[in-house]
Protein backbone atom coordinates (compact mmCIF):
# COMPACT_ATOMS: atom_id res chain seq x y z
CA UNK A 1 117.14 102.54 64.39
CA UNK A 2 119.34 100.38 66.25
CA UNK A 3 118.17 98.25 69.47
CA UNK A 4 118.45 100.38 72.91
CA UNK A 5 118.95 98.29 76.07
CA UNK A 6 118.09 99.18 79.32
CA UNK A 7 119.65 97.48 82.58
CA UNK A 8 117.71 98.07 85.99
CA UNK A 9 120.63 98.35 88.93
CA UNK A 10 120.66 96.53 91.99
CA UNK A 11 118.94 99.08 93.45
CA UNK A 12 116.36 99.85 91.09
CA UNK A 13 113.65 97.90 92.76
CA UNK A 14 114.48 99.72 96.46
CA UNK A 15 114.23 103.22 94.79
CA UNK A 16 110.83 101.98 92.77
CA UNK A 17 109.43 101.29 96.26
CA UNK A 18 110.02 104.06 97.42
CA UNK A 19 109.69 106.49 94.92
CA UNK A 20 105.60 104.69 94.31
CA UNK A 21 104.96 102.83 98.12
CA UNK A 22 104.64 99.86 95.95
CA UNK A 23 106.47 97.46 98.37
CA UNK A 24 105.10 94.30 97.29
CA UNK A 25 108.38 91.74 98.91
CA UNK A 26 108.45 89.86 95.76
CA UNK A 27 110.35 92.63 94.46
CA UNK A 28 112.41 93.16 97.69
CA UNK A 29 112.78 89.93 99.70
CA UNK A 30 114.77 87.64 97.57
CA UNK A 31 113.37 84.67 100.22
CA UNK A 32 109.74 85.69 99.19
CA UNK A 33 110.36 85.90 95.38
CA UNK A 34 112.12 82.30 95.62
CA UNK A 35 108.49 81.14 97.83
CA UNK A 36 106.82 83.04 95.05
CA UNK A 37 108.33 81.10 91.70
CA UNK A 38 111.34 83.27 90.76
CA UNK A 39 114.71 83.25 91.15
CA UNK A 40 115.26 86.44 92.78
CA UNK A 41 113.67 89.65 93.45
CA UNK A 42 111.82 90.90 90.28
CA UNK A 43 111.39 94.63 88.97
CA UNK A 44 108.45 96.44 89.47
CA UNK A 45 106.46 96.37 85.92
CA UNK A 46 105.65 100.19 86.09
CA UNK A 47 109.45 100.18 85.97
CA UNK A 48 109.63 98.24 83.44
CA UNK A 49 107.31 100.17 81.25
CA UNK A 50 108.64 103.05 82.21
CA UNK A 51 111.82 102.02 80.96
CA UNK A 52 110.17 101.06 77.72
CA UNK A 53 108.07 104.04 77.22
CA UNK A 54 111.33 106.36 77.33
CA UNK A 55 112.59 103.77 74.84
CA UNK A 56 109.88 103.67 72.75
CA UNK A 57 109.64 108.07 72.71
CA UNK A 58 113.36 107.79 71.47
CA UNK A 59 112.29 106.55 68.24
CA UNK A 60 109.03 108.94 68.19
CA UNK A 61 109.20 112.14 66.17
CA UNK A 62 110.59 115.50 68.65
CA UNK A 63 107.80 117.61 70.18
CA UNK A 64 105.84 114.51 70.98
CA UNK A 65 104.14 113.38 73.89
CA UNK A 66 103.31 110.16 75.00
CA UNK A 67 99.16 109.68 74.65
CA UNK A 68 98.65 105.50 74.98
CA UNK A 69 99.96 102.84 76.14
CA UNK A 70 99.22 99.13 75.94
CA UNK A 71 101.44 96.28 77.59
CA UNK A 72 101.05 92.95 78.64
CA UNK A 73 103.73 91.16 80.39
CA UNK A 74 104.93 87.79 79.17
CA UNK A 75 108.48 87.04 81.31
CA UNK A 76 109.89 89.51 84.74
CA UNK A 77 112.88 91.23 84.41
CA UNK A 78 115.78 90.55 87.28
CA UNK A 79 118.01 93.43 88.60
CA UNK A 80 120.89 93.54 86.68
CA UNK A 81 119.38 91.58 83.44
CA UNK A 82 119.63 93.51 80.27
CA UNK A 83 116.55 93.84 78.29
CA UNK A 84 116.85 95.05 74.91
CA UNK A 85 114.18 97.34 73.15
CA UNK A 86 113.81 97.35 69.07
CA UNK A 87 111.34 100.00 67.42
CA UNK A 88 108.52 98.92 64.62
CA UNK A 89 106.91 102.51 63.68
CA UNK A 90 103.94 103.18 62.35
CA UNK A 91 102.09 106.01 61.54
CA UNK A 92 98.94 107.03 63.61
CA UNK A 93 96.70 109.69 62.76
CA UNK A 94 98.65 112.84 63.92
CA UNK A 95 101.17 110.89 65.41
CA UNK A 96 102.80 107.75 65.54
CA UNK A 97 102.48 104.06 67.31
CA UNK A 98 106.00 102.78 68.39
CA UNK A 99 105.50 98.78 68.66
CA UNK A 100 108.58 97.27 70.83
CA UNK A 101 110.03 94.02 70.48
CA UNK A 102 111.11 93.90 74.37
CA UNK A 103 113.24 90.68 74.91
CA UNK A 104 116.10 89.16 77.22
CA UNK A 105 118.75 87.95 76.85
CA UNK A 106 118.35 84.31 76.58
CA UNK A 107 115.61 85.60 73.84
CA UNK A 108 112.42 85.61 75.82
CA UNK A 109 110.29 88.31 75.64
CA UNK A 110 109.67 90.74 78.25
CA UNK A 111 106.53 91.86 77.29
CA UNK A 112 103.83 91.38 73.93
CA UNK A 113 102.39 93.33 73.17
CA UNK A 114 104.33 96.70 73.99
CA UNK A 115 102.57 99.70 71.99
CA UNK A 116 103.34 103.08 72.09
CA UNK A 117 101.51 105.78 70.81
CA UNK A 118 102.83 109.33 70.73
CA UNK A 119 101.46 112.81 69.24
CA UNK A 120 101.95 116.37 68.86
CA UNK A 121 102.49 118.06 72.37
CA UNK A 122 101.08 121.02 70.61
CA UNK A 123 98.02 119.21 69.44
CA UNK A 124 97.11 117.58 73.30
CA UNK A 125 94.35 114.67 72.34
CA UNK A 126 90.68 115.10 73.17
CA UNK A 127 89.13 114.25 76.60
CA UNK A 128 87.07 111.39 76.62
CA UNK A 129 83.37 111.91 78.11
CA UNK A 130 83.06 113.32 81.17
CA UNK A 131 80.63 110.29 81.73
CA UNK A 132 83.18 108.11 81.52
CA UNK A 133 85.36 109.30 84.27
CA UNK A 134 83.25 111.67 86.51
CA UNK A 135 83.76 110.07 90.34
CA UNK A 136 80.60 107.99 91.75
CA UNK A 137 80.24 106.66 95.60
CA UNK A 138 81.99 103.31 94.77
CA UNK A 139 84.92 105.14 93.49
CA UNK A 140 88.82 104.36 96.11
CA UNK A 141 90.93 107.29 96.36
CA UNK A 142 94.31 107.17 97.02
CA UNK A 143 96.00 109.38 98.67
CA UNK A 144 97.59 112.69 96.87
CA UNK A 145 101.27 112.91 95.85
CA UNK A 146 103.36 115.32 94.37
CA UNK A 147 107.23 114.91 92.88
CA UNK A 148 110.02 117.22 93.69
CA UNK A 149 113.29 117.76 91.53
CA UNK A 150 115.46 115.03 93.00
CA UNK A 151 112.18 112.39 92.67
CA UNK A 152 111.94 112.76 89.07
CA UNK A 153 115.80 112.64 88.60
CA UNK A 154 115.90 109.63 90.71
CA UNK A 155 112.97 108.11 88.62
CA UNK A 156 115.05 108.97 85.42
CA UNK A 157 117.85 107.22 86.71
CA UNK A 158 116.42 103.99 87.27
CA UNK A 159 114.46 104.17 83.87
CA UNK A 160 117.42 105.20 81.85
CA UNK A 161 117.35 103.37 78.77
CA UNK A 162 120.79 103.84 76.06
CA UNK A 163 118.74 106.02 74.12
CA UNK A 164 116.35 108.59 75.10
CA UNK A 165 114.43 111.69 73.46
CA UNK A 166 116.21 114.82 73.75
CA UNK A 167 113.28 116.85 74.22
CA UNK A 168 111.42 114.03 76.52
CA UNK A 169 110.94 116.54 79.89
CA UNK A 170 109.35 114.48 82.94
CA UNK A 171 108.38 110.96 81.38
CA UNK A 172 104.81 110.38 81.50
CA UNK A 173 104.47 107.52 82.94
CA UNK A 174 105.61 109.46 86.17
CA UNK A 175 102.05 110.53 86.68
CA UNK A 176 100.96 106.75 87.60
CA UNK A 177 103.44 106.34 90.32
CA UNK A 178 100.82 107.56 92.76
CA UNK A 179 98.71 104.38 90.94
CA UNK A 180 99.90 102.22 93.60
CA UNK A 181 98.53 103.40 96.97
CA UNK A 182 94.96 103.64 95.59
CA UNK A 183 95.45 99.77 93.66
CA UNK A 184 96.06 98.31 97.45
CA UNK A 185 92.89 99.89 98.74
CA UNK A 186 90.77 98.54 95.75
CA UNK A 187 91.89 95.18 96.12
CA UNK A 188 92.16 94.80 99.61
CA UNK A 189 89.85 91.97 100.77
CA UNK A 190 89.58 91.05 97.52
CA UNK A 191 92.38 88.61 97.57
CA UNK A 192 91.24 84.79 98.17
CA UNK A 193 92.16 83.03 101.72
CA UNK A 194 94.41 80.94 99.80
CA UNK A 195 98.10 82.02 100.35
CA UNK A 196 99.12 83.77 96.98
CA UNK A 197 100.99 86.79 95.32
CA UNK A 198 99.76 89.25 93.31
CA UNK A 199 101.27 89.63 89.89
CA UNK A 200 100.98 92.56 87.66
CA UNK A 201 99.50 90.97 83.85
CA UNK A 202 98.57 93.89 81.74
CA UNK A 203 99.10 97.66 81.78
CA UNK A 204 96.86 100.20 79.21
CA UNK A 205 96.82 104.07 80.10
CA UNK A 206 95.53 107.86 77.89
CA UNK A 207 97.67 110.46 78.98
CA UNK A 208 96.05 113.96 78.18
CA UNK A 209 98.69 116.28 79.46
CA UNK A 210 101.83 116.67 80.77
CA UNK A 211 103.38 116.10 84.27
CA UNK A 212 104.59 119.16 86.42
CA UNK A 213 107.02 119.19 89.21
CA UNK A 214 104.70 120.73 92.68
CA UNK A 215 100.96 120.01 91.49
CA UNK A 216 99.61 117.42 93.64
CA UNK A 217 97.89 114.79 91.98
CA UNK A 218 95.39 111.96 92.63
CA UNK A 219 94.82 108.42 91.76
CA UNK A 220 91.12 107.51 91.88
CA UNK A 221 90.11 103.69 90.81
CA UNK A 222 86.51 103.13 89.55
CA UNK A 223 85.23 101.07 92.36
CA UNK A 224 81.93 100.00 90.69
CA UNK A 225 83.58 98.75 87.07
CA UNK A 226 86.51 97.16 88.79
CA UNK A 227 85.79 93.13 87.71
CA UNK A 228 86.28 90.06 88.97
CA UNK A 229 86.92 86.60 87.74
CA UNK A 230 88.12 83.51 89.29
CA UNK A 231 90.27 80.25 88.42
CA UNK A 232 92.45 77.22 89.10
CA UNK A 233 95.67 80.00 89.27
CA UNK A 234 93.68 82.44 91.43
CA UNK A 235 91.84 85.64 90.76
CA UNK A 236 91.73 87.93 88.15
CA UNK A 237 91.07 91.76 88.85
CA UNK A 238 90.79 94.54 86.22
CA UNK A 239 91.28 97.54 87.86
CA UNK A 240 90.05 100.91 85.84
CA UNK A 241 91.78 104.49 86.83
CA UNK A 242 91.68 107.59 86.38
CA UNK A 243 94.22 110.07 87.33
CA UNK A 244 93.81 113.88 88.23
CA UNK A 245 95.18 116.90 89.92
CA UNK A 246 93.92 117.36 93.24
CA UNK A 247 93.09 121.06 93.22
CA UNK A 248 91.51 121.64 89.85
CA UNK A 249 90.21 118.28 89.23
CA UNK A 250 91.95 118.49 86.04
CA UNK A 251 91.97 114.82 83.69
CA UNK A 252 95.68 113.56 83.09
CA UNK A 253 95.43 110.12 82.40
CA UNK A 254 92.87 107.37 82.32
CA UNK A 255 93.65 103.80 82.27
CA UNK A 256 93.18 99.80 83.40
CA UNK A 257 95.52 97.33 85.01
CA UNK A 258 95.04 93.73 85.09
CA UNK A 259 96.37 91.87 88.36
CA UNK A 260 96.47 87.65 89.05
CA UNK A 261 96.55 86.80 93.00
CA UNK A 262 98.47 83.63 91.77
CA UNK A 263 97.72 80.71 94.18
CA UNK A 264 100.51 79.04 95.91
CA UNK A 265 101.14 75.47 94.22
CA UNK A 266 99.31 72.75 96.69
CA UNK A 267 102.07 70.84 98.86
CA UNK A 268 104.59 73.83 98.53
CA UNK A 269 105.81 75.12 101.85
């Protein structure tokens, strides 16, 4: 299967920010980005892995649906910077793992790893124990969201790789776009004194079911097994999830993210 590239617009990060309330200004303050290390405003990594996760389900067998995810970021991507996507598939069980080689232009990867793994939609995977996700008093909510026709088709747009599954529906990773609300309540306070910017490292998510336009949903993080570690660069947080629907309390995905509150270099202004 040939490579499928994927170019995030101008506008890609505005829309992003909207479309999740991530408005973190390294991705829309081209001043702050250039404070932060980078040359300009970078893409949101959801976006990014969105974009890859529609790649990836290109090269997946039809009537699949996307079930895990594991990505860790090794370079950002700019608006307007091509990033090219090339498939390694495996068989998994039911279903299949779709490994991406994600890289620039200049040749530097984008992210590694980047694994995929898709299944049947009419085999949906197994819930994990209810242990395992049931809520607790440590547990941040965030609050409930919900995506309309034009949302999803503007979340398509920005995501649009060359080459996407005929039969893909609402990508999954829609359902963590409400992830972002409830990650600023968990680590508020949390960051150090030390002026700093949070930077998104690693990305791993189950996805049980699929997304529907008009059911409200819910992002709750797992207060009490969030952890903690410190160093020279700044503070590490892994951040565990789970997402459900608001009414039923139905599972859809479960998941960790892995944030650095990077320190500002001493001497910098």
């Amino acid at each position: 299967m040939p490579a499928t590239t994927w170019t995030p617009s101008d506008q890609c990060t505005e829309v992003f920010a909207r479309l999740s309330g991530d408005y973190n200004p390294v991705h829309l303050d081209p001043e702050f980005a250039k404070a932060a290390g980078f040359p300009t405003t970078i893409v949101h990594g959801m976006c990014v892995i969105g974009a890859a996760a529609r790649a990836a389900h290109a090269a997946a067998p039809s009537d699949s649906m996307l079930r895990k995810l594991d990505v860790r970021f090794s370079n950002p991507v700019l608006p307007s910077q091509q990033v090219s996507f090339e498939p390694e598939i495996k068989e998994a069980g039911e279903g299949v793992r779709v490994k991406l080689e994600a890289t620039l232009d200049d040749g530097n990867r984008v992210m590694s790893p980047a694994a995929f793994t898709f299944g049947p939609v009419a085999s949906p995977p197994d819930l994990p124990d209810a242990e395992s996700f049931a809520a607790d008093n440590e547990d941040i909510l965030g609050d409930p969201y919900q995506f309309d026709g034009e949302q999803i088709a503007e979340y398509s747009g920005i995501t649009r790789p060359t080459a996407t599954a005929t039969d893909e529906g609402t990508p999954a990773m829609v359902c963590l776009l409400g992830m972002t609300g409830a990650l600023e309540k968990a680590f508020t306070g949390e960051a150090p004194e030390r002026p700093g910017t949070w930077v998104h490292l690693r990305q791993a998510g189950l996805f049980y079911r699929p997304i529907e336009q008009g059911v409200q949903y819910v992002c709750r993080i797992q207060g009490g097994r969030m952890k903690v570690r410190k160093s020279a660069l700044g503070a590490y947080l892994t951040i565990p999830f789970v997402v459900e629907t608001r009414e039923q309390k139905s599972l859809v995905a479960t998941g960790g993210c892995t944030l650095l509150y990077a320190f500002e270099k001493e001497g910098e202004e």
